[in-house]
N, C-alpha and C. Protein backbone atom coordinates (compact mmCIF):
# COMPACT_ATOMS: atom_id res chain seq x y z
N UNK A 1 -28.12 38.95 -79.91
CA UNK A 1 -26.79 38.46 -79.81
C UNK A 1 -26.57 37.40 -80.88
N UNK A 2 -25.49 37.54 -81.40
CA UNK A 2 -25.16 36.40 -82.16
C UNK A 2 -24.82 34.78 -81.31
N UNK A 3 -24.64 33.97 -82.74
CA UNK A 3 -24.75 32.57 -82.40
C UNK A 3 -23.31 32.21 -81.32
N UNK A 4 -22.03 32.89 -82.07
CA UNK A 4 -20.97 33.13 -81.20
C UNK A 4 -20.75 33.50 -80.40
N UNK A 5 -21.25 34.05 -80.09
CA UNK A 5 -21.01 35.22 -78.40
C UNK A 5 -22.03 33.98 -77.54
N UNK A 6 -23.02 33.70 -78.04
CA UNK A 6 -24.01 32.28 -76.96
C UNK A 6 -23.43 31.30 -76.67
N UNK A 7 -22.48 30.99 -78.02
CA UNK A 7 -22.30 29.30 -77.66
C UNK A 7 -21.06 30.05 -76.59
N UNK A 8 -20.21 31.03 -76.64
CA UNK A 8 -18.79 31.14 -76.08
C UNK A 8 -19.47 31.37 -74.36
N UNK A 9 -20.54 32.26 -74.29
CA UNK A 9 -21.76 32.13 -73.05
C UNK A 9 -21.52 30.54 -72.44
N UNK A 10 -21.82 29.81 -73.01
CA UNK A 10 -22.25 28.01 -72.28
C UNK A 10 -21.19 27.89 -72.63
N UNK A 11 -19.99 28.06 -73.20
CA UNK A 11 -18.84 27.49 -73.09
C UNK A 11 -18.16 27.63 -71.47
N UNK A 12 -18.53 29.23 -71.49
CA UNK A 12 -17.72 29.78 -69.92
C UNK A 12 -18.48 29.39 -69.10
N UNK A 13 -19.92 29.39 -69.38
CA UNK A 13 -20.90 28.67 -68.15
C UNK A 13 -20.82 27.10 -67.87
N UNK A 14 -20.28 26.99 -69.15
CA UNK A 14 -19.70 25.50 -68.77
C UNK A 14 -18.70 25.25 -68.11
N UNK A 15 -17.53 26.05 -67.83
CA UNK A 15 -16.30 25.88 -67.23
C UNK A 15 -16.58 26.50 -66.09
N UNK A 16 -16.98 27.40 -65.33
CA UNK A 16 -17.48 28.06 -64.46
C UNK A 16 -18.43 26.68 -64.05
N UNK A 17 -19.49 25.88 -64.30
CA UNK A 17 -19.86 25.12 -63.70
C UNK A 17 -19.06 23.74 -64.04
N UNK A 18 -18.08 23.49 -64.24
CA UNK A 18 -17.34 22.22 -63.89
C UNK A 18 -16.46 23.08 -62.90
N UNK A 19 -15.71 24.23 -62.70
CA UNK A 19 -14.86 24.40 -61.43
C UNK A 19 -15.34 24.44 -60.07
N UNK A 20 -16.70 24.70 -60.64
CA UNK A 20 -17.76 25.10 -59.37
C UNK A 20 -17.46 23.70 -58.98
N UNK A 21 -17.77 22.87 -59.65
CA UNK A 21 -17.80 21.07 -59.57
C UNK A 21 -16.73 20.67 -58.67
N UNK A 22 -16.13 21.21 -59.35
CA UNK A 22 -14.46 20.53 -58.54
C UNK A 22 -13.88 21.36 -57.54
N UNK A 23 -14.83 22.19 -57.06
CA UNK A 23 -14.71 23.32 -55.87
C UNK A 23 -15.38 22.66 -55.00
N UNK A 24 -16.50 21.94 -55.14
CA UNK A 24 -17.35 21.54 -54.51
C UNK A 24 -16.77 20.31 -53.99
N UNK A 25 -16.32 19.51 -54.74
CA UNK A 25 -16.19 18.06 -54.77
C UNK A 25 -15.08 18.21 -53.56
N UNK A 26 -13.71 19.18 -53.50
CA UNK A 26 -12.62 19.69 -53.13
C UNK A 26 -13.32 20.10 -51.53
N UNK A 27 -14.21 20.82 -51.61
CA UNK A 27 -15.01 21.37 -50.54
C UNK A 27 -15.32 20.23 -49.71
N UNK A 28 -16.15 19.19 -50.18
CA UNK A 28 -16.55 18.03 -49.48
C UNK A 28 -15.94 17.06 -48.90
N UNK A 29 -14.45 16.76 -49.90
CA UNK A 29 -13.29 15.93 -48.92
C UNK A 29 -12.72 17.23 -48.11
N UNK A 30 -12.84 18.27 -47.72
CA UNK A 30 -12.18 18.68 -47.09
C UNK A 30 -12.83 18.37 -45.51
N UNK A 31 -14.48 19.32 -45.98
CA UNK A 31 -15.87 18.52 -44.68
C UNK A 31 -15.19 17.33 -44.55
N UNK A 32 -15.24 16.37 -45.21
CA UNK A 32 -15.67 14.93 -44.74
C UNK A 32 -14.44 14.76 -43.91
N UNK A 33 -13.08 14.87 -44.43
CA UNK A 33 -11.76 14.87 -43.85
C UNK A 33 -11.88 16.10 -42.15
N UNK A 34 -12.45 16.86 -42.13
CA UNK A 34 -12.61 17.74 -41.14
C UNK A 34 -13.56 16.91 -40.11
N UNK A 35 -14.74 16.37 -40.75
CA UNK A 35 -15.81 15.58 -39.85
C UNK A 35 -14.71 14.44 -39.07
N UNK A 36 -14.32 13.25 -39.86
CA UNK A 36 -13.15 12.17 -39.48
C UNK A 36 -11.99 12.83 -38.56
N UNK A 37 -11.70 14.24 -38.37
CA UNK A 37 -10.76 14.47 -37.30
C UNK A 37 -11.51 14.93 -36.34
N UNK A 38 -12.98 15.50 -36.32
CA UNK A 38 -13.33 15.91 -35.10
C UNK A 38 -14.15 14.72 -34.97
N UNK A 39 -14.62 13.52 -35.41
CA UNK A 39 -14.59 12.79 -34.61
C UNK A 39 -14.07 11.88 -34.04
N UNK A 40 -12.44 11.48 -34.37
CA UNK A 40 -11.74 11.22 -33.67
C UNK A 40 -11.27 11.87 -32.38
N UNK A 41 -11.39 13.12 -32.52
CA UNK A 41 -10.64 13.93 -31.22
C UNK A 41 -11.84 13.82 -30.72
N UNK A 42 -13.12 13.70 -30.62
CA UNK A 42 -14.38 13.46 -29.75
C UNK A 42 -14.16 12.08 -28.78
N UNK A 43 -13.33 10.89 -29.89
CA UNK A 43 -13.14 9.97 -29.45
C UNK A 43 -12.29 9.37 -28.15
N UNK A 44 -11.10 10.32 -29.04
CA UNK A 44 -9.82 10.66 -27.84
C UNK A 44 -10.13 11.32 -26.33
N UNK A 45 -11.26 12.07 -26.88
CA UNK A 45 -11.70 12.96 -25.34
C UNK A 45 -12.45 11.93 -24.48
N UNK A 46 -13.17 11.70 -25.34
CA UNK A 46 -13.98 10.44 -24.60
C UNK A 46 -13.48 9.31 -23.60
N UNK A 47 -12.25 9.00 -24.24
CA UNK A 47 -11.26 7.78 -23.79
C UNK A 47 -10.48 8.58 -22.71
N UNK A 48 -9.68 9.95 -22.71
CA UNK A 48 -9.46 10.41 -21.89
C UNK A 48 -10.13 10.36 -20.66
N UNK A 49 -11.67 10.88 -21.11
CA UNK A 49 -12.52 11.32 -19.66
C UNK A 49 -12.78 10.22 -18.94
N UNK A 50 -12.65 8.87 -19.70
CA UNK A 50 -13.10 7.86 -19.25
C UNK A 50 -11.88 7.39 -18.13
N UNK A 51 -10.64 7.33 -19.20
CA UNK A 51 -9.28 7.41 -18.64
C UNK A 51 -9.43 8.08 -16.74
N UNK A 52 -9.65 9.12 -16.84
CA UNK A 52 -9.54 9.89 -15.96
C UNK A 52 -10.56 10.08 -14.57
N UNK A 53 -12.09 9.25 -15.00
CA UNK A 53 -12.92 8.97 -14.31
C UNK A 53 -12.43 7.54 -13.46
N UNK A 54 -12.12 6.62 -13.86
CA UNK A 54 -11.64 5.29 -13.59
C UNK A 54 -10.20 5.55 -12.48
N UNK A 55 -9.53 6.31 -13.08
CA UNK A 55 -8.17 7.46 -12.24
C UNK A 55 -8.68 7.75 -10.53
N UNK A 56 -9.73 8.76 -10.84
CA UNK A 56 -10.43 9.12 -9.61
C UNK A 56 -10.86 8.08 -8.72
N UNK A 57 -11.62 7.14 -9.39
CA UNK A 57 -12.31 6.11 -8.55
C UNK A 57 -11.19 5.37 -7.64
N UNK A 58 -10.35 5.02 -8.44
CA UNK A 58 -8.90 3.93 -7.83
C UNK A 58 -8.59 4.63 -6.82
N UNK A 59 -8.57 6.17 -6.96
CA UNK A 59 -7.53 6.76 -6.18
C UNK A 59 -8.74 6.84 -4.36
N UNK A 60 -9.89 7.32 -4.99
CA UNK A 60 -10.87 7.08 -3.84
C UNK A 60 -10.79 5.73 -3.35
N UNK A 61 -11.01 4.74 -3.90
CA UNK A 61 -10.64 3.00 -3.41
C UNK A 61 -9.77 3.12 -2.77
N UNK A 62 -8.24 3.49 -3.33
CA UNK A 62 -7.22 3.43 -2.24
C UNK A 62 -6.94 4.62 -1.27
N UNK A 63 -8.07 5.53 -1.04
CA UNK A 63 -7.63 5.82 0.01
C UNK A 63 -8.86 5.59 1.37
N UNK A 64 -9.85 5.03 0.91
CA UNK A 64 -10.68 4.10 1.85
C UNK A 64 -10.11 2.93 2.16
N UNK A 65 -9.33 2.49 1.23
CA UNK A 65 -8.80 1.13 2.02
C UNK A 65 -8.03 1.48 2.72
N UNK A 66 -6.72 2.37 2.64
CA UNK A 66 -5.67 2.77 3.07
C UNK A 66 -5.86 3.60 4.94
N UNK A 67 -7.18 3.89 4.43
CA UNK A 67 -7.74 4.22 6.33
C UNK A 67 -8.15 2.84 6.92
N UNK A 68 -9.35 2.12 6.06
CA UNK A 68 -9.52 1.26 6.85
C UNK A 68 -8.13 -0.15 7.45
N UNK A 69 -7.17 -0.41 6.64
CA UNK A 69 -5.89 -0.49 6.99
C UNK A 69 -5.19 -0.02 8.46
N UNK A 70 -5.42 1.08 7.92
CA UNK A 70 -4.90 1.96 9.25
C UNK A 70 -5.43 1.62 10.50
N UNK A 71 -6.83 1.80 10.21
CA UNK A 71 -7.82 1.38 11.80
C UNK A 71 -7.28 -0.11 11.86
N UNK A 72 -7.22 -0.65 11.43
CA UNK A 72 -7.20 -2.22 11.64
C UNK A 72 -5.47 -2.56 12.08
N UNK A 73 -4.37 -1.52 11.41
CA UNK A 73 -2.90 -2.37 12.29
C UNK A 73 -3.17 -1.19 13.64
N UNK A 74 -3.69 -0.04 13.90
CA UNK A 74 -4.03 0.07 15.11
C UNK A 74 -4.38 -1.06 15.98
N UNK A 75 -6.02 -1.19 16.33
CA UNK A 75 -6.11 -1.88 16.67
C UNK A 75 -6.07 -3.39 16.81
N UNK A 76 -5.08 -3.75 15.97
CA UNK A 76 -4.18 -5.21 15.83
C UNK A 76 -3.15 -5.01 16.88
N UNK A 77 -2.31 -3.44 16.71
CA UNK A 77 -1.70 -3.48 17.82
C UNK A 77 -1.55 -3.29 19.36
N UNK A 78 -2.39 -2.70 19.44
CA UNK A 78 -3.19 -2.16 20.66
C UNK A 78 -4.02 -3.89 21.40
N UNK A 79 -4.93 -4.65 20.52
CA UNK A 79 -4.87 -5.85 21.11
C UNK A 79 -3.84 -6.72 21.06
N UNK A 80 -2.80 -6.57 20.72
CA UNK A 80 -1.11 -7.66 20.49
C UNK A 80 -0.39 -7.19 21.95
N UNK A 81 -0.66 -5.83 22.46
CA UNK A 81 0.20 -5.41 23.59
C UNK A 81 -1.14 -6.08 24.86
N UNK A 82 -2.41 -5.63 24.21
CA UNK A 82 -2.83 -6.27 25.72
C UNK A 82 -3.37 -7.70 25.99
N UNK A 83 -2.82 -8.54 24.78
CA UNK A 83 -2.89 -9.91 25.65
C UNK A 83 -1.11 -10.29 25.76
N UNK A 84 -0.56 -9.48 25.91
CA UNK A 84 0.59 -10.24 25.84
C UNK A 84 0.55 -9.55 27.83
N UNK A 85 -0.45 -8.36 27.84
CA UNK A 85 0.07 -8.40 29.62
C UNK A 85 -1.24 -8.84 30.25
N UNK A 86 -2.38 -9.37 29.84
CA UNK A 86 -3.50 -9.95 30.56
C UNK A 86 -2.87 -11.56 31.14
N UNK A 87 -2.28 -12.31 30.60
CA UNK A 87 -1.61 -13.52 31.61
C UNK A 87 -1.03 -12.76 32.43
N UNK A 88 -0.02 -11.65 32.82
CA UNK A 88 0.24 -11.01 33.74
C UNK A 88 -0.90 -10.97 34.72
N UNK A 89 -1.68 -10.28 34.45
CA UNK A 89 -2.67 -10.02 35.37
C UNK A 89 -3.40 -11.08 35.85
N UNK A 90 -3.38 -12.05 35.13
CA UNK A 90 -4.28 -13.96 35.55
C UNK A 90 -3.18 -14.21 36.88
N UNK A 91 -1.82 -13.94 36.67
CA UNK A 91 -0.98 -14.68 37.91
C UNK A 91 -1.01 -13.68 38.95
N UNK A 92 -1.30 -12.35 38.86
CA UNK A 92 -1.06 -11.22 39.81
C UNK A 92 -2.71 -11.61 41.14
N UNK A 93 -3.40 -11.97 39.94
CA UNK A 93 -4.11 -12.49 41.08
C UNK A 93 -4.75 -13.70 41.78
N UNK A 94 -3.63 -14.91 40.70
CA UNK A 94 -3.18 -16.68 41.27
C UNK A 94 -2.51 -15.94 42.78
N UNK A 95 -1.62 -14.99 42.13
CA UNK A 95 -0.76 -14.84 43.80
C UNK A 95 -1.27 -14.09 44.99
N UNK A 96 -2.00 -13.31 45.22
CA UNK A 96 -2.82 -12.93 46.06
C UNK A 96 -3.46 -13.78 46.74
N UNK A 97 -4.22 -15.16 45.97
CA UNK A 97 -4.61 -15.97 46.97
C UNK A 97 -3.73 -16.96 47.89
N UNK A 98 -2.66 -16.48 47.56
CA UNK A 98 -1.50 -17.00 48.76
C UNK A 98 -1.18 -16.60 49.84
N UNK A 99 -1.23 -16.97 50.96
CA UNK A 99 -1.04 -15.59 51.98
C UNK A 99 0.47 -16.54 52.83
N UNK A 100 0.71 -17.47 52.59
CA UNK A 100 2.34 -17.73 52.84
C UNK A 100 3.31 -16.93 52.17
N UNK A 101 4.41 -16.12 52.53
CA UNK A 101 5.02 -15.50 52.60
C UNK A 101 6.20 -16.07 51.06
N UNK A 102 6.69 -16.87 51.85
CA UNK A 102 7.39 -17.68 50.04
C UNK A 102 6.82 -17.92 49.15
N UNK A 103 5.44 -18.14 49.08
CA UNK A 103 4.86 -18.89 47.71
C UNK A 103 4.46 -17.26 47.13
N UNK A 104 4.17 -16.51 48.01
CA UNK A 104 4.00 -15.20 47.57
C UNK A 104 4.92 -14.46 46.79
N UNK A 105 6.19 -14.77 47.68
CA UNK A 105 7.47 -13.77 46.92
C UNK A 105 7.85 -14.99 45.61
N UNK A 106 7.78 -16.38 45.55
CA UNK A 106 7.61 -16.59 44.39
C UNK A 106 6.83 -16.40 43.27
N UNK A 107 5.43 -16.55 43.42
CA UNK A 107 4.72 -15.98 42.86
C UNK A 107 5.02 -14.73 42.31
N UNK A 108 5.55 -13.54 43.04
CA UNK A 108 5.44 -12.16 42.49
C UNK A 108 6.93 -12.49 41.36
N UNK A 109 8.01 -13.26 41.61
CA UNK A 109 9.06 -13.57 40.88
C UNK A 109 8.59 -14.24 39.37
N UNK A 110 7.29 -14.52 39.46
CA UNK A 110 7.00 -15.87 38.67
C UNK A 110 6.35 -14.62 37.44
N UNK A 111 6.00 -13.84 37.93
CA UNK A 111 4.80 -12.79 37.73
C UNK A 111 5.52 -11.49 36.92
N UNK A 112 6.99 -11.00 37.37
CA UNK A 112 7.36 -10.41 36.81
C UNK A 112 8.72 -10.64 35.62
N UNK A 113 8.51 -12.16 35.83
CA UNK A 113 9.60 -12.65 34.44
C UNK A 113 9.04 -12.89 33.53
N UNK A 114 7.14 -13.08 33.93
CA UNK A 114 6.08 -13.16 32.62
C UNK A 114 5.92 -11.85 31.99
N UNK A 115 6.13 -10.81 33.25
CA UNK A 115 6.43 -9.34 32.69
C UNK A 115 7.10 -9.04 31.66
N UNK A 116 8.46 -9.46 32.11
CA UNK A 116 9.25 -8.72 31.71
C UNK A 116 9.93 -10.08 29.93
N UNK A 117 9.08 -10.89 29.64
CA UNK A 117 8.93 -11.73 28.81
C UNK A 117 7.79 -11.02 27.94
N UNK A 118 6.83 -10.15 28.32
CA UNK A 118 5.58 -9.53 27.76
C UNK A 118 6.57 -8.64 26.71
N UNK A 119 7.08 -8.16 27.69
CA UNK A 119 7.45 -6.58 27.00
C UNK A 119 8.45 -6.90 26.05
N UNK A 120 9.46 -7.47 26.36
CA UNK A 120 10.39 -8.56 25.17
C UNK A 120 9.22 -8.92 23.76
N UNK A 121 8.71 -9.37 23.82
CA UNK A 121 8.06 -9.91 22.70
C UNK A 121 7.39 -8.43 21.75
N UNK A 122 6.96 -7.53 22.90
CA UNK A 122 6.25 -6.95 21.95
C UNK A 122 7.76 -5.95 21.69
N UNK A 123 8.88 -6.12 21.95
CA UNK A 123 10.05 -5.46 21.35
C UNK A 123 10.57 -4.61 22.27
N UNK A 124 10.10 -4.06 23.72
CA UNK A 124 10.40 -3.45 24.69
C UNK A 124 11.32 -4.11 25.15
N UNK A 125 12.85 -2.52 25.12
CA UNK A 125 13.97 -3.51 26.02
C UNK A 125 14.11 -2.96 27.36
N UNK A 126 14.50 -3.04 28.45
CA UNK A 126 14.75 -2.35 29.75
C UNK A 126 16.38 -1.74 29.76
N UNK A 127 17.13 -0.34 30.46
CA UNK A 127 17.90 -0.15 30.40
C UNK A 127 18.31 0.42 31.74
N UNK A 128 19.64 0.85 31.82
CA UNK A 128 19.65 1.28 33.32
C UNK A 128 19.91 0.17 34.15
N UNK A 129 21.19 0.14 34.31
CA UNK A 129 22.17 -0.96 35.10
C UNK A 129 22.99 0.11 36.52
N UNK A 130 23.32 -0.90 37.16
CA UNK A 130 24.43 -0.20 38.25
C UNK A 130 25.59 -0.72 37.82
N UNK A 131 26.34 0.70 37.30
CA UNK A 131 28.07 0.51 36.62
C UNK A 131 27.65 1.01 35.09
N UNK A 132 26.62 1.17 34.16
CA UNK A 132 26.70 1.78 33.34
C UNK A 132 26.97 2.61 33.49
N UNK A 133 27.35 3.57 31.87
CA UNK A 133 27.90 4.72 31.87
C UNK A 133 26.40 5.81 31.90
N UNK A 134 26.68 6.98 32.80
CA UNK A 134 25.56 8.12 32.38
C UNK A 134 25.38 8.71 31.55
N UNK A 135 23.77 8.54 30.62
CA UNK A 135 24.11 9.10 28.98
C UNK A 135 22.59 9.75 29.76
N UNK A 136 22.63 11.08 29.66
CA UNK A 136 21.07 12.23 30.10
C UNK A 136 20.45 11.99 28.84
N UNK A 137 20.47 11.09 27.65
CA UNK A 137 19.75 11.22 26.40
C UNK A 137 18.17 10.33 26.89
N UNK A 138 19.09 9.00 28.24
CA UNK A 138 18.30 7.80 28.20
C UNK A 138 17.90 8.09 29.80
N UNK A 139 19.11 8.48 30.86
CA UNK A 139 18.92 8.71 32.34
C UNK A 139 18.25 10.02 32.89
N UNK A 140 17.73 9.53 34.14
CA UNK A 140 17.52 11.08 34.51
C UNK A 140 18.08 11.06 35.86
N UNK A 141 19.03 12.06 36.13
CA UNK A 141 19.92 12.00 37.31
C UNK A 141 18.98 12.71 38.22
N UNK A 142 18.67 11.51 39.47
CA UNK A 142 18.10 12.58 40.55
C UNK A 142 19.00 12.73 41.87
N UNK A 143 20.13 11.98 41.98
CA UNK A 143 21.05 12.21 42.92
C UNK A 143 22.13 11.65 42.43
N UNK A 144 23.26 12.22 43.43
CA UNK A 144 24.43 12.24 43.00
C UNK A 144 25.16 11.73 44.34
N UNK A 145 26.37 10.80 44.28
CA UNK A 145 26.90 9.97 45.22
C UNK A 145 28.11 9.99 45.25
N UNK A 146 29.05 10.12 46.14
CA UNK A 146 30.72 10.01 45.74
C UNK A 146 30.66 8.10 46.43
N UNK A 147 31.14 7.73 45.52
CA UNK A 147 31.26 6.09 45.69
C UNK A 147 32.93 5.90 45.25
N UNK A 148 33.72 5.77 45.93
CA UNK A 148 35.28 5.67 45.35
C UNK A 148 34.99 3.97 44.84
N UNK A 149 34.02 3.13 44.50
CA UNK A 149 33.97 1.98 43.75
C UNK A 149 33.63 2.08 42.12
N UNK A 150 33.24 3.22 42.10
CA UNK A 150 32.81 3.80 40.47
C UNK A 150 33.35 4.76 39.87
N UNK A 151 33.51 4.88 39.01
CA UNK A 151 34.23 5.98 38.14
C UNK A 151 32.95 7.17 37.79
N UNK A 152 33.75 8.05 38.28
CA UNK A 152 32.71 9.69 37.55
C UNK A 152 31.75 9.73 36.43
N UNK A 153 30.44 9.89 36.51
CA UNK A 153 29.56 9.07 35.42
C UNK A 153 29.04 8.32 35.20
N UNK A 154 29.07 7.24 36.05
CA UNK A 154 28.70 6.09 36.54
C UNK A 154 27.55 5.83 37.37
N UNK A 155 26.57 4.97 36.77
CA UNK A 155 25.36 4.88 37.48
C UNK A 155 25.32 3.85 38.82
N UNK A 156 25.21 4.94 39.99
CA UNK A 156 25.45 3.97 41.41
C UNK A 156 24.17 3.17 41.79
N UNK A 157 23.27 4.02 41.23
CA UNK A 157 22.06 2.87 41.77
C UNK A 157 20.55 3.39 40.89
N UNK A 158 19.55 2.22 40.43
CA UNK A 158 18.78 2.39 39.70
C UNK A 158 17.60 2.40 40.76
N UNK A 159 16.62 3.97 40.61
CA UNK A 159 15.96 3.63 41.42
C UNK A 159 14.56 3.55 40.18
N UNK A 160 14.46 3.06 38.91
CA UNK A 160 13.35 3.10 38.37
C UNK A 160 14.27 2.86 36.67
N UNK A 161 13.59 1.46 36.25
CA UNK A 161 14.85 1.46 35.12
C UNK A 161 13.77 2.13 33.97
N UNK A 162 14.37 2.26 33.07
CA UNK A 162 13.85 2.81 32.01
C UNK A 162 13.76 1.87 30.55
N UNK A 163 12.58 2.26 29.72
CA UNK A 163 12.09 1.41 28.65
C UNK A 163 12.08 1.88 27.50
N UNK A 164 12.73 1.02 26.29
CA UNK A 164 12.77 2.07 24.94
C UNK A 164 12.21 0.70 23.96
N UNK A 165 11.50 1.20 22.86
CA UNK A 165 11.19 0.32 22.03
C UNK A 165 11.65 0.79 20.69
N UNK A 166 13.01 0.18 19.95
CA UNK A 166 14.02 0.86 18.65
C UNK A 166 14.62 1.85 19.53
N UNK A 167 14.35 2.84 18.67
CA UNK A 167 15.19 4.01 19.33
C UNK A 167 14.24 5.32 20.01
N UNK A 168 13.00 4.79 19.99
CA UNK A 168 11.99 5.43 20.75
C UNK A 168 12.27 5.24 22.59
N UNK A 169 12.35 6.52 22.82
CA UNK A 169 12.98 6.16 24.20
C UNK A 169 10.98 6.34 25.14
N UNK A 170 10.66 5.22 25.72
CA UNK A 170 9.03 5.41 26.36
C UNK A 170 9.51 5.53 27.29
N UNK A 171 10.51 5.46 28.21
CA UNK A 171 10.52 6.41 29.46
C UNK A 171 11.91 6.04 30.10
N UNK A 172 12.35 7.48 30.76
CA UNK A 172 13.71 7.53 31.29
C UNK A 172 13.79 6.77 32.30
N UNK A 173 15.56 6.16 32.69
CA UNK A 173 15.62 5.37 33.96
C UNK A 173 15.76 6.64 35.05
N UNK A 174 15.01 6.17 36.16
CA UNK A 174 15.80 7.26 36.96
C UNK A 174 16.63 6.59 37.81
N UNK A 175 18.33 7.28 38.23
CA UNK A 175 19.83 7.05 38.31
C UNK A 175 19.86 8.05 39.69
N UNK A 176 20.94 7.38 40.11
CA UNK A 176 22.06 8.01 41.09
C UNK A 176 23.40 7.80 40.51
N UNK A 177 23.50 8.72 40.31
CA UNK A 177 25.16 8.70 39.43
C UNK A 177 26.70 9.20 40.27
N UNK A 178 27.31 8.93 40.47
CA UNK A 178 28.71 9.08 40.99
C UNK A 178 29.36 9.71 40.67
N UNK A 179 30.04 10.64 41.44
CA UNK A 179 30.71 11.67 41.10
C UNK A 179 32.36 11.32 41.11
């Protein structure tokens, strides 16, 4: 081969290895730029999972507290109703050791205004009067009376009053109502 055709050889092998060069070089910020996004998104995942582990835990925390809560205004309330009727029961049996007849029927008077002061507090109201009107939502009619002193509907006589706490009705009065 001649001298021309060689040198024009390393000329192209020369350009062929500088593109190679700058193929390469091109190649490597692309890696390196490819490495820097997957390890950011490694990062992001990371922070996520972490995100999301910490998520779980809270949510387990609050719902162990949120029972033990629960057990506890239970029985907060459940002991709030029974000391408010255990002094009831201290005078029910102050009065028993009375066997005079007045100090007795006071006593039992004394006994059921502490009652009926119990049930007040813990929000219990009593209903069922003689002369209210008959509402079957709250009464339960077990007899019926012609009384020309009352109007039709009309509760003639309470033989058992009835107790609601809000609009929770805990038990019907039972009525004689007038026809």
């Amino acid at each position: 081969m001649d001298e021309k055709n060689i040198n024009t050889e390393e000329v192209v092998s020369e350009e062929t290895a500088e593109t190679e060069a700058k193929a390469d070089k091109k190649e490597n910020k692309e890696i390196k730029k490819l490495k820097e996004q997957l390890e950011k998104a490694e990062a992001d995942l990371a922070a996520a999972n972490d995100k999301y582990l910490r998520m779980i835990a809270e949510y387990d925390n609050f719902r162990k507290r949120s029972a033990k809560e629960k057990e506890g205004a239970y029985a907060d309330a459940y002991a709030d109703a029974l000391s408010a009727i255990l002094p009831v029961i201290d005078n029910l049996e102050r009065a028993l050791m009375f066997s005079e007849g007045e100090a007795l029927t006071e006593g039992v008077k004394m006994t059921l205004k502490q009652f009926e002061d119990a049930l007040s507090r813990l929000g219990v109201d009593a209903f069922g009067a003689r002369g209210d009107a008959f509402d079957p939502h709250f009464h339960n009619a077990v007899m019926q009376v012609e009384d020309a002193e009352l109007e039709a509907g009309t509760i003639a006589e309470v033989f058992q009053k009835g107790y609601k706490k809000g609009d929770k009705i805990i038990r019907d009065a039972m009525v004689k109502v007038a026809n």
